[in-house]
PDB file of N, CA and C in Angstrom:
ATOM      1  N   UNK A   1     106.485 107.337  84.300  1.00  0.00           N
ATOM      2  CA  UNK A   1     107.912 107.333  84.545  1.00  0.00           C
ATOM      3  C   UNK A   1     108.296 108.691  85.099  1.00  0.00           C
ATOM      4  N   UNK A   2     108.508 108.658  86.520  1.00  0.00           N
ATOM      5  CA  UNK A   2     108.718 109.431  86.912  1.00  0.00           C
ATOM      6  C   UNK A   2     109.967 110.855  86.389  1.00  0.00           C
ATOM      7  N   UNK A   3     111.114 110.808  86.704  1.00  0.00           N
ATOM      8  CA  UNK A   3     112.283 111.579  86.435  1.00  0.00           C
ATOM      9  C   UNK A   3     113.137 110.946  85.395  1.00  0.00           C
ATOM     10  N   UNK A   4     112.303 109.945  84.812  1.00  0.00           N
ATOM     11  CA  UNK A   4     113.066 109.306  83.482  1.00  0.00           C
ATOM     12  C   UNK A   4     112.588 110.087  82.377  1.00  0.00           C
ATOM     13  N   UNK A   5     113.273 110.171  81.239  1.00  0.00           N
ATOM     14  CA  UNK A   5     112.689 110.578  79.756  1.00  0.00           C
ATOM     15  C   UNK A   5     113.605 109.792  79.100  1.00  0.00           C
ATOM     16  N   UNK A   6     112.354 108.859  78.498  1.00  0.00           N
ATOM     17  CA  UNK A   6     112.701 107.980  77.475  1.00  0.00           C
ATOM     18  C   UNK A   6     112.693 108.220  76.024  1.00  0.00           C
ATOM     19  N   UNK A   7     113.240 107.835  75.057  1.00  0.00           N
ATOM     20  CA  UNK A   7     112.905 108.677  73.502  1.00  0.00           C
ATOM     21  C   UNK A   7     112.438 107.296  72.876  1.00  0.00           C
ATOM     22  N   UNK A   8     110.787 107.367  72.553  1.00  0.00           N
ATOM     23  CA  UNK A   8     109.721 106.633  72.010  1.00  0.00           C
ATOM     24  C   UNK A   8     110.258 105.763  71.155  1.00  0.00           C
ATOM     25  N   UNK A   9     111.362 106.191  69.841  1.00  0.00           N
ATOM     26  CA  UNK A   9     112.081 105.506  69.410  1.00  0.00           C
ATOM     27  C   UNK A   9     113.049 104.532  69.993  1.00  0.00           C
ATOM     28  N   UNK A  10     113.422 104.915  71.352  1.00  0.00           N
ATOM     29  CA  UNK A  10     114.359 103.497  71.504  1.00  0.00           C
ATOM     30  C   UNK A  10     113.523 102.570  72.627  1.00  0.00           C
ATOM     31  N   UNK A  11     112.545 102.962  72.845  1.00  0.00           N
ATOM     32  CA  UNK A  11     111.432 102.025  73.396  1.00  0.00           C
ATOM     33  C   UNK A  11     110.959 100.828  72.130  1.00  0.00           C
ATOM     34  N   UNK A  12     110.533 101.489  71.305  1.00  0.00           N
ATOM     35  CA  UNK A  12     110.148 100.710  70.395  1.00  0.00           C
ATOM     36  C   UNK A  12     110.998  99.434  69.591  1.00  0.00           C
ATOM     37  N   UNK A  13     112.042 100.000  69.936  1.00  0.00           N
ATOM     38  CA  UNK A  13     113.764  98.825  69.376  1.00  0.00           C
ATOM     39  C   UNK A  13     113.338  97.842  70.087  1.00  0.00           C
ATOM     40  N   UNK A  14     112.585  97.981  71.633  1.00  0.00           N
ATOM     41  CA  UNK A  14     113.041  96.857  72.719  1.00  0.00           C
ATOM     42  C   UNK A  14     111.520  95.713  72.048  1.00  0.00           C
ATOM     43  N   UNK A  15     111.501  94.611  72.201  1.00  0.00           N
ATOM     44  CA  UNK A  15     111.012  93.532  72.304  1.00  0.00           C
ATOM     45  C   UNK A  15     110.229  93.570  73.599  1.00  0.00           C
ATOM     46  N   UNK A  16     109.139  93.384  73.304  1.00  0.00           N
ATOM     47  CA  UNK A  16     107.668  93.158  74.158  1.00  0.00           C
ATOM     48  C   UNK A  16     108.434  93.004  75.747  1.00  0.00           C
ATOM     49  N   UNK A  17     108.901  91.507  75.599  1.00  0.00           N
ATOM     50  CA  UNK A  17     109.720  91.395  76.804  1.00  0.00           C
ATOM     51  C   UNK A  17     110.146  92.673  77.606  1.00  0.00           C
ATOM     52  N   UNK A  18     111.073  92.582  77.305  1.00  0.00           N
ATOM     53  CA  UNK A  18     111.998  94.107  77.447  1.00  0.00           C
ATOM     54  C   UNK A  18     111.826  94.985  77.897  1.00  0.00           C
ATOM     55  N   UNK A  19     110.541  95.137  77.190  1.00  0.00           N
ATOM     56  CA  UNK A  19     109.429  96.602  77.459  1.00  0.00           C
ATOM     57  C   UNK A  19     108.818  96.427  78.553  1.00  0.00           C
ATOM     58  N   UNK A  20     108.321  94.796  78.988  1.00  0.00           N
ATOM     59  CA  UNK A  20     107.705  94.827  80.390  1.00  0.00           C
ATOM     60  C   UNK A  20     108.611  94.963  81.769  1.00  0.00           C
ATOM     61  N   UNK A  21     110.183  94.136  80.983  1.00  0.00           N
ATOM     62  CA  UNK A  21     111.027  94.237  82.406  1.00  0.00           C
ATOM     63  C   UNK A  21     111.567  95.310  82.477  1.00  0.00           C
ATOM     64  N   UNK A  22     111.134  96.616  81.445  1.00  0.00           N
ATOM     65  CA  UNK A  22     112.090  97.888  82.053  1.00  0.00           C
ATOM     66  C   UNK A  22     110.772  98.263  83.042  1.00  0.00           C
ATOM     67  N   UNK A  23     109.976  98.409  82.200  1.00  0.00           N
ATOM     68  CA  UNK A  23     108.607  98.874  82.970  1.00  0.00           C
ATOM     69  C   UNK A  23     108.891  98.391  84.402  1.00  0.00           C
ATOM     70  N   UNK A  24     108.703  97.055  84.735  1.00  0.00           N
ATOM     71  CA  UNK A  24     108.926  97.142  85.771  1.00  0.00           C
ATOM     72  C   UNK A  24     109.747  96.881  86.857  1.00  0.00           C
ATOM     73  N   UNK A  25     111.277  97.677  86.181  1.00  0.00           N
ATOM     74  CA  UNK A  25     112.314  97.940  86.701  1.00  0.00           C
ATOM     75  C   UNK A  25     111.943  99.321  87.452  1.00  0.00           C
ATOM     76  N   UNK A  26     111.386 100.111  86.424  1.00  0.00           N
ATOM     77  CA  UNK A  26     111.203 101.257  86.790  1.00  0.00           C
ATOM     78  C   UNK A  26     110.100 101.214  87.844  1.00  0.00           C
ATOM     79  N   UNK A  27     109.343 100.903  87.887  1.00  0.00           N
ATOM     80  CA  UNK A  27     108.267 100.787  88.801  1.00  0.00           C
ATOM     81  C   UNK A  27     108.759 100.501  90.164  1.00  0.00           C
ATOM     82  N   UNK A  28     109.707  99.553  90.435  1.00  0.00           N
ATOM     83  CA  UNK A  28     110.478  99.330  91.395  1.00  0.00           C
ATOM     84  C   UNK A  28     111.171  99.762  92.090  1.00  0.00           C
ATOM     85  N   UNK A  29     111.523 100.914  91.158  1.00  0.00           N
ATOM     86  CA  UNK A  29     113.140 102.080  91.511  1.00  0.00           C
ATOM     87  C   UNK A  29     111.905 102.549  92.309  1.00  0.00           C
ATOM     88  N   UNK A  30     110.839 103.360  91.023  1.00  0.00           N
ATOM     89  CA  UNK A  30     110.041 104.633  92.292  1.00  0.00           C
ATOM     90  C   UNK A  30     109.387 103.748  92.879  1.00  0.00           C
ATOM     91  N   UNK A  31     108.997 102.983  93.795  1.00  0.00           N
ATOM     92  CA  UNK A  31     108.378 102.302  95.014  1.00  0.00           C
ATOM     93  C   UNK A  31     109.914 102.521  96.201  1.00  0.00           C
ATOM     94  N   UNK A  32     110.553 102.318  95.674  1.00  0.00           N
ATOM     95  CA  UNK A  32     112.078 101.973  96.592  1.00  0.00           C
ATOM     96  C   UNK A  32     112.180 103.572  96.879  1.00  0.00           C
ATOM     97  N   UNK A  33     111.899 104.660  95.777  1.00  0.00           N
ATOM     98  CA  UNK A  33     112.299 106.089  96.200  1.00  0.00           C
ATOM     99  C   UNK A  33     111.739 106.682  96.899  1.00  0.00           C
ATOM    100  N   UNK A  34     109.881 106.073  97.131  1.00  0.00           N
ATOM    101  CA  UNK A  34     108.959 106.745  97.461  1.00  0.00           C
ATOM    102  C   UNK A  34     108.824 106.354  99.384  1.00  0.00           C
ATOM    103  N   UNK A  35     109.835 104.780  99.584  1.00  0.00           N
ATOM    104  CA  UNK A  35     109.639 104.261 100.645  1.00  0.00           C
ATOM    105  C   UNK A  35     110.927 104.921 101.063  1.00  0.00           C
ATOM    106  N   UNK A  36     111.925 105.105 100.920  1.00  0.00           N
ATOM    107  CA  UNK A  36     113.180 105.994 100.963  1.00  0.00           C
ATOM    108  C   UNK A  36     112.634 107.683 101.322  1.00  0.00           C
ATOM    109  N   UNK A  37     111.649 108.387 100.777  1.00  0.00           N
ATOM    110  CA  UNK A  37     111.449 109.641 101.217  1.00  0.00           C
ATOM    111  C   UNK A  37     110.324 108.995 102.475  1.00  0.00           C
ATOM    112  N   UNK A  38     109.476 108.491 102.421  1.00  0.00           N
ATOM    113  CA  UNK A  38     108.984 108.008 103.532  1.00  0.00           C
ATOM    114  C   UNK A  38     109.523 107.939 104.865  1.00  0.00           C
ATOM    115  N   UNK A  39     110.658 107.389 104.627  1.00  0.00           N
ATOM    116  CA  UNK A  39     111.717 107.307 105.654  1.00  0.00           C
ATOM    117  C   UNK A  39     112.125 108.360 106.161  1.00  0.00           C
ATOM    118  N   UNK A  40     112.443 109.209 105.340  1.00  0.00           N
ATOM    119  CA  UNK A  40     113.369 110.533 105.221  1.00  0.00           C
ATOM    120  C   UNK A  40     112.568 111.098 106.084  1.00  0.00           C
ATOM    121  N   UNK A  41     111.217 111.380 105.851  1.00  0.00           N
ATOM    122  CA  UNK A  41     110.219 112.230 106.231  1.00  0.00           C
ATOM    123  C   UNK A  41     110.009 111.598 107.634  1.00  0.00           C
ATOM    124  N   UNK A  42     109.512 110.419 107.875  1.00  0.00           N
ATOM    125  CA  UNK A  42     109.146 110.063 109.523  1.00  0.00           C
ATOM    126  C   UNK A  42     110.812 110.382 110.338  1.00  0.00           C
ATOM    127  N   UNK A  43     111.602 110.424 109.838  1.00  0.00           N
ATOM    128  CA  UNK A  43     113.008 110.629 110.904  1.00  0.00           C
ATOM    129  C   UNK A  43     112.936 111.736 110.860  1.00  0.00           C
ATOM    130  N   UNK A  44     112.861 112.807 109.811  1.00  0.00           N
ATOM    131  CA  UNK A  44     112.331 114.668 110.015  1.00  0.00           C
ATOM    132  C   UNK A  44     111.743 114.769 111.036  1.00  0.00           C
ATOM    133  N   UNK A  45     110.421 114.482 110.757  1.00  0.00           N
ATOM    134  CA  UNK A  45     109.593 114.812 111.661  1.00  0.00           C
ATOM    135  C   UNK A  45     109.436 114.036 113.025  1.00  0.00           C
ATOM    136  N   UNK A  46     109.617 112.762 113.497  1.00  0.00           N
ATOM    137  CA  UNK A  46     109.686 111.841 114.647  1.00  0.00           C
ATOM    138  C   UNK A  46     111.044 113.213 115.592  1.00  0.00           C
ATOM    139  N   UNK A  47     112.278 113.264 114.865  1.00  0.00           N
ATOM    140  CA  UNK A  47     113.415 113.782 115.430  1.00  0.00           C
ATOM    141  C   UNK A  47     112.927 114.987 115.624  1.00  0.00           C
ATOM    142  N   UNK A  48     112.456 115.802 115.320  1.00  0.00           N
ATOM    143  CA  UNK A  48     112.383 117.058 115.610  1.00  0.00           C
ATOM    144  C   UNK A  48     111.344 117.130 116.734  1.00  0.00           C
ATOM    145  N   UNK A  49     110.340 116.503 116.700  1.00  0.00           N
ATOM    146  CA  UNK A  49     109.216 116.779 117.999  1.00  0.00           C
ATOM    147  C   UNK A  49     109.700 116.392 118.905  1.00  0.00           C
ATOM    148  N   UNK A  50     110.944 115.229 118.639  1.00  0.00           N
ATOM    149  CA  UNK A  50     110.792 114.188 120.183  1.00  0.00           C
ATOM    150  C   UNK A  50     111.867 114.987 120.485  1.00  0.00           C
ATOM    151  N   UNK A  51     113.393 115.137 119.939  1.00  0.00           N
ATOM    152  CA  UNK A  51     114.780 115.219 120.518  1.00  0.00           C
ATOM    153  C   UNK A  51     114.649 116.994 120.543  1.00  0.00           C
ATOM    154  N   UNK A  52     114.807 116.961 122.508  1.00  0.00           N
ATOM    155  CA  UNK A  52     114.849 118.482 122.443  1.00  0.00           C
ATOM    156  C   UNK A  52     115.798 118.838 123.240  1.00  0.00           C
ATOM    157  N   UNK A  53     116.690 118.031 123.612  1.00  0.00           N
ATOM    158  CA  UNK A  53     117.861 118.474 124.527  1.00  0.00           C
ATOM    159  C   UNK A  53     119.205 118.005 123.782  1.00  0.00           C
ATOM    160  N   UNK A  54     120.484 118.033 124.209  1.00  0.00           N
ATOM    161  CA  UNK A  54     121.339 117.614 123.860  1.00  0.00           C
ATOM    162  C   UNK A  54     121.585 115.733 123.638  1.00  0.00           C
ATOM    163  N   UNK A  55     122.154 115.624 122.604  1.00  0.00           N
ATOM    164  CA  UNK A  55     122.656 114.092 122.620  1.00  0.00           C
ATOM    165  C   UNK A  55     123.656 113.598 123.121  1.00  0.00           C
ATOM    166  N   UNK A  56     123.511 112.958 124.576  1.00  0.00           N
ATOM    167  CA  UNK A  56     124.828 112.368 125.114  1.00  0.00           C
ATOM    168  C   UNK A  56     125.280 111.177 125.095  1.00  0.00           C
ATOM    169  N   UNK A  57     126.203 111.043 124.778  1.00  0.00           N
ATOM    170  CA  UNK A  57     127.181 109.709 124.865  1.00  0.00           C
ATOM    171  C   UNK A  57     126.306 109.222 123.503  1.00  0.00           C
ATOM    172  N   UNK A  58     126.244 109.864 122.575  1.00  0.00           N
ATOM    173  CA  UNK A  58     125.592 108.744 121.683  1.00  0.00           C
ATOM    174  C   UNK A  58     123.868 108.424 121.558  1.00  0.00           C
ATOM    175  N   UNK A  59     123.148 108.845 122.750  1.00  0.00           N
ATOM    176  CA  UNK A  59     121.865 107.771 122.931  1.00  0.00           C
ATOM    177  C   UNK A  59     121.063 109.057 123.756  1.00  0.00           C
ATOM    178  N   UNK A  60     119.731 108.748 122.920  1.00  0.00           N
ATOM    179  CA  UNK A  60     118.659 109.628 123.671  1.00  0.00           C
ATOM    180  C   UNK A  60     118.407 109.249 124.775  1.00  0.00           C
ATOM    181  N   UNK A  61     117.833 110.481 125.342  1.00  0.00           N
ATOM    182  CA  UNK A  61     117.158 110.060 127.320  1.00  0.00           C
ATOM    183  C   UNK A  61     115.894 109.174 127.119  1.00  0.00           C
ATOM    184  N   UNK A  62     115.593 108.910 128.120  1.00  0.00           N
ATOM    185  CA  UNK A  62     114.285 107.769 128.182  1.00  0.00           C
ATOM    186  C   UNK A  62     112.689 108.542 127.339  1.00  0.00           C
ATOM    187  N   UNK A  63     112.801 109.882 127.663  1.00  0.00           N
ATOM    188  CA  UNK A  63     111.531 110.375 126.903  1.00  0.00           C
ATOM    189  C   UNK A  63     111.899 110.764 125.747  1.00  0.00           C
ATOM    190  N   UNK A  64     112.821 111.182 125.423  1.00  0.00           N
ATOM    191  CA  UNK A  64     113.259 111.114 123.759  1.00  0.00           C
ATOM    192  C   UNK A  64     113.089 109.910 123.171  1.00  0.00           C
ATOM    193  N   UNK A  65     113.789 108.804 123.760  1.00  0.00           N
ATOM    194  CA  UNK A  65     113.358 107.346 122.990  1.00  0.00           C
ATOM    195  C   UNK A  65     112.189 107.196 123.157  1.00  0.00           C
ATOM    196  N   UNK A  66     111.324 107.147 124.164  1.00  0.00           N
ATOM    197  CA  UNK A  66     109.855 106.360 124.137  1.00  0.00           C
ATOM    198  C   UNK A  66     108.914 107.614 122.999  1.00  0.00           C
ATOM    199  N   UNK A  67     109.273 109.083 122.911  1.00  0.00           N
ATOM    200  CA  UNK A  67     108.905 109.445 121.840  1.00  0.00           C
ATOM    201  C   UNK A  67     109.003 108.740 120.777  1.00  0.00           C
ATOM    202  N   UNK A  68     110.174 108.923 120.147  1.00  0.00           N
ATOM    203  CA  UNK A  68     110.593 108.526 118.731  1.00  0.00           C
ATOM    204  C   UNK A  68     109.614 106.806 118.471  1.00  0.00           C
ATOM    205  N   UNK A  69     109.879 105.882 119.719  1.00  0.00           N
ATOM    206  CA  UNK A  69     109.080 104.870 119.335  1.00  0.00           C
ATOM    207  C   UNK A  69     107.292 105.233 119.045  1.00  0.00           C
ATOM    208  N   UNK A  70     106.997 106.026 120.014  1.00  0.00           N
ATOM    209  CA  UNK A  70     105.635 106.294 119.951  1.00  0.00           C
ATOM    210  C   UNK A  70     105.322 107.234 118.262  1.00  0.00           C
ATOM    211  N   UNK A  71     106.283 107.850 117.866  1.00  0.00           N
ATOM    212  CA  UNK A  71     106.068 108.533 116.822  1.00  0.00           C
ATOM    213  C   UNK A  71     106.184 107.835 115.958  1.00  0.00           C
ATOM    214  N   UNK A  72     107.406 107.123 115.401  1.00  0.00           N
ATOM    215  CA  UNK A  72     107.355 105.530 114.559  1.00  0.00           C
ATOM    216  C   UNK A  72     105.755 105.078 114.440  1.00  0.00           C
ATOM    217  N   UNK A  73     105.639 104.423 115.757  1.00  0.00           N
ATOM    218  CA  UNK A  73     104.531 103.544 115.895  1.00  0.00           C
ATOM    219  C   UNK A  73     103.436 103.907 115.071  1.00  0.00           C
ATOM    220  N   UNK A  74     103.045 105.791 115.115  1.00  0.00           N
ATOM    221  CA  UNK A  74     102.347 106.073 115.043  1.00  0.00           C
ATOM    222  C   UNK A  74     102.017 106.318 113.436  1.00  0.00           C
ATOM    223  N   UNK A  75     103.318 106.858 113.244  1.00  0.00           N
ATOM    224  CA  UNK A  75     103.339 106.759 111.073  1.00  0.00           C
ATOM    225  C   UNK A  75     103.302 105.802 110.837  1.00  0.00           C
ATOM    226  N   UNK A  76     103.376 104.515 111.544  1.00  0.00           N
ATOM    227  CA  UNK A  76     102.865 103.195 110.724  1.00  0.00           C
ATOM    228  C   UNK A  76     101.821 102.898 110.818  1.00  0.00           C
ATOM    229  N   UNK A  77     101.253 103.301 111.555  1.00  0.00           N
ATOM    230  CA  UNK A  77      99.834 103.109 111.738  1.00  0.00           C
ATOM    231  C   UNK A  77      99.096 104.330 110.989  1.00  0.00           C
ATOM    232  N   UNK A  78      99.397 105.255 110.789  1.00  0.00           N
ATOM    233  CA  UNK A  78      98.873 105.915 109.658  1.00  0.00           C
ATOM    234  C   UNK A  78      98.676 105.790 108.003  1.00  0.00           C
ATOM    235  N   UNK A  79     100.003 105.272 108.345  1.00  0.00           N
ATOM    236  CA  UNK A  79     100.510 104.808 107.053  1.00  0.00           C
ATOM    237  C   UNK A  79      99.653 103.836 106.254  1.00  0.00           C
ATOM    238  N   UNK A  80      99.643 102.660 107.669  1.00  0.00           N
ATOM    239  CA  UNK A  80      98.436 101.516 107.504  1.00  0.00           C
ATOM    240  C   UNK A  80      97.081 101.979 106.788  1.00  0.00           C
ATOM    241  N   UNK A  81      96.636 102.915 107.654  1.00  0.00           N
ATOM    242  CA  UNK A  81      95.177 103.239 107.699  1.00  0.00           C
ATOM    243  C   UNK A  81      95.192 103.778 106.103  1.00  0.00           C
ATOM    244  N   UNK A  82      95.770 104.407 105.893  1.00  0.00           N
ATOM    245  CA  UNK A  82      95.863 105.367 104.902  1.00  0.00           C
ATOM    246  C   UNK A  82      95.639 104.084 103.514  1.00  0.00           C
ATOM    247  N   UNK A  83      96.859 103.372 103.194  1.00  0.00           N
ATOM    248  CA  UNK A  83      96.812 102.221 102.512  1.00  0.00           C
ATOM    249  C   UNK A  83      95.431 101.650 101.831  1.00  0.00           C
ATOM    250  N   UNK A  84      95.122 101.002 103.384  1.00  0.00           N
ATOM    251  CA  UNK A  84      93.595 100.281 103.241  1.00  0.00           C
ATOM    252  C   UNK A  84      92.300 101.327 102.308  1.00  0.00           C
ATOM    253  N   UNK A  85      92.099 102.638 103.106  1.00  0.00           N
ATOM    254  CA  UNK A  85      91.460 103.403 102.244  1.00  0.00           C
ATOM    255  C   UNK A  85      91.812 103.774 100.904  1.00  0.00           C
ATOM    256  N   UNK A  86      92.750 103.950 100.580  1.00  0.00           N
ATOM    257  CA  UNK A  86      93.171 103.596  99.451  1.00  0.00           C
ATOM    258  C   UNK A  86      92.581 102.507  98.353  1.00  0.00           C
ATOM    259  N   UNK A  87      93.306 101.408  98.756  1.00  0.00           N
ATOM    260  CA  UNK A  87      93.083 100.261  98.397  1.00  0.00           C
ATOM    261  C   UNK A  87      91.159  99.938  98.475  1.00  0.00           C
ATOM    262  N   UNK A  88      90.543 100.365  99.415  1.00  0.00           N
ATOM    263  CA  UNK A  88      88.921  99.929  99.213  1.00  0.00           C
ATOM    264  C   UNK A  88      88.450 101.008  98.471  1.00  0.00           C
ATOM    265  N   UNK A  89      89.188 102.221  98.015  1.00  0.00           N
ATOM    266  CA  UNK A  89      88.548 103.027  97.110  1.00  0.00           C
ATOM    267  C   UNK A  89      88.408 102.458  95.447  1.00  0.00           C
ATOM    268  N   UNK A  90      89.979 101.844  95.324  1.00  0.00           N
ATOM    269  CA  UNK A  90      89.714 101.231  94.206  1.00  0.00           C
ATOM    270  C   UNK A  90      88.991 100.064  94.074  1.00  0.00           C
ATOM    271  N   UNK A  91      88.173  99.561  94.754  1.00  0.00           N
ATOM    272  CA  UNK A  91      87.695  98.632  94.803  1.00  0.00           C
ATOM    273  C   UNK A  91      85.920  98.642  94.488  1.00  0.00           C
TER     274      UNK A  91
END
């Protein structure tokens, strides 16, 4: 549990049940927080390499956008790769 502190005693009040659906309430929050800084982080970094001139009318120039897509593209595909190794380590 990440940035939670729970007091052992009022865990123990809860019923088996209870105990599994906070569990994995919580489990849920940090997956949702961790895909939320994920986010945070590829728009940091995508925006800063690609956008290097001014923003007009609203909308990047043609090589600012085909950056940002190519940079996207590219943290998902890292992202991917990354996953799988992961996942066949525990395996």
């Amino acid at each position: 549990m990440d940035n939670l502190s729970l007091n052992t005693s009022d865990l123990d009040k809860l019923s088996e049940k209870d105990r599994s659906e906070l569990q994995q309430f919580i489990q849920n929050e940090n997956s949702k927080a961790r895909l939320t800084s994920s986010v945070h982080t590829l728009t940091n970094v995508c925006f800063r390499k690609c956008v290097t001139g001014a923003i007009k009318n609203g909308k990047l120039d043609k090589t600012e956008e085909s950056c940002m897509t190519n940079c996207t593209e590219r943290f998902f595909d890292l992202t991917e790769v990354t996953l799988k190794h992961l996942n066949a380590r525990r395996s």
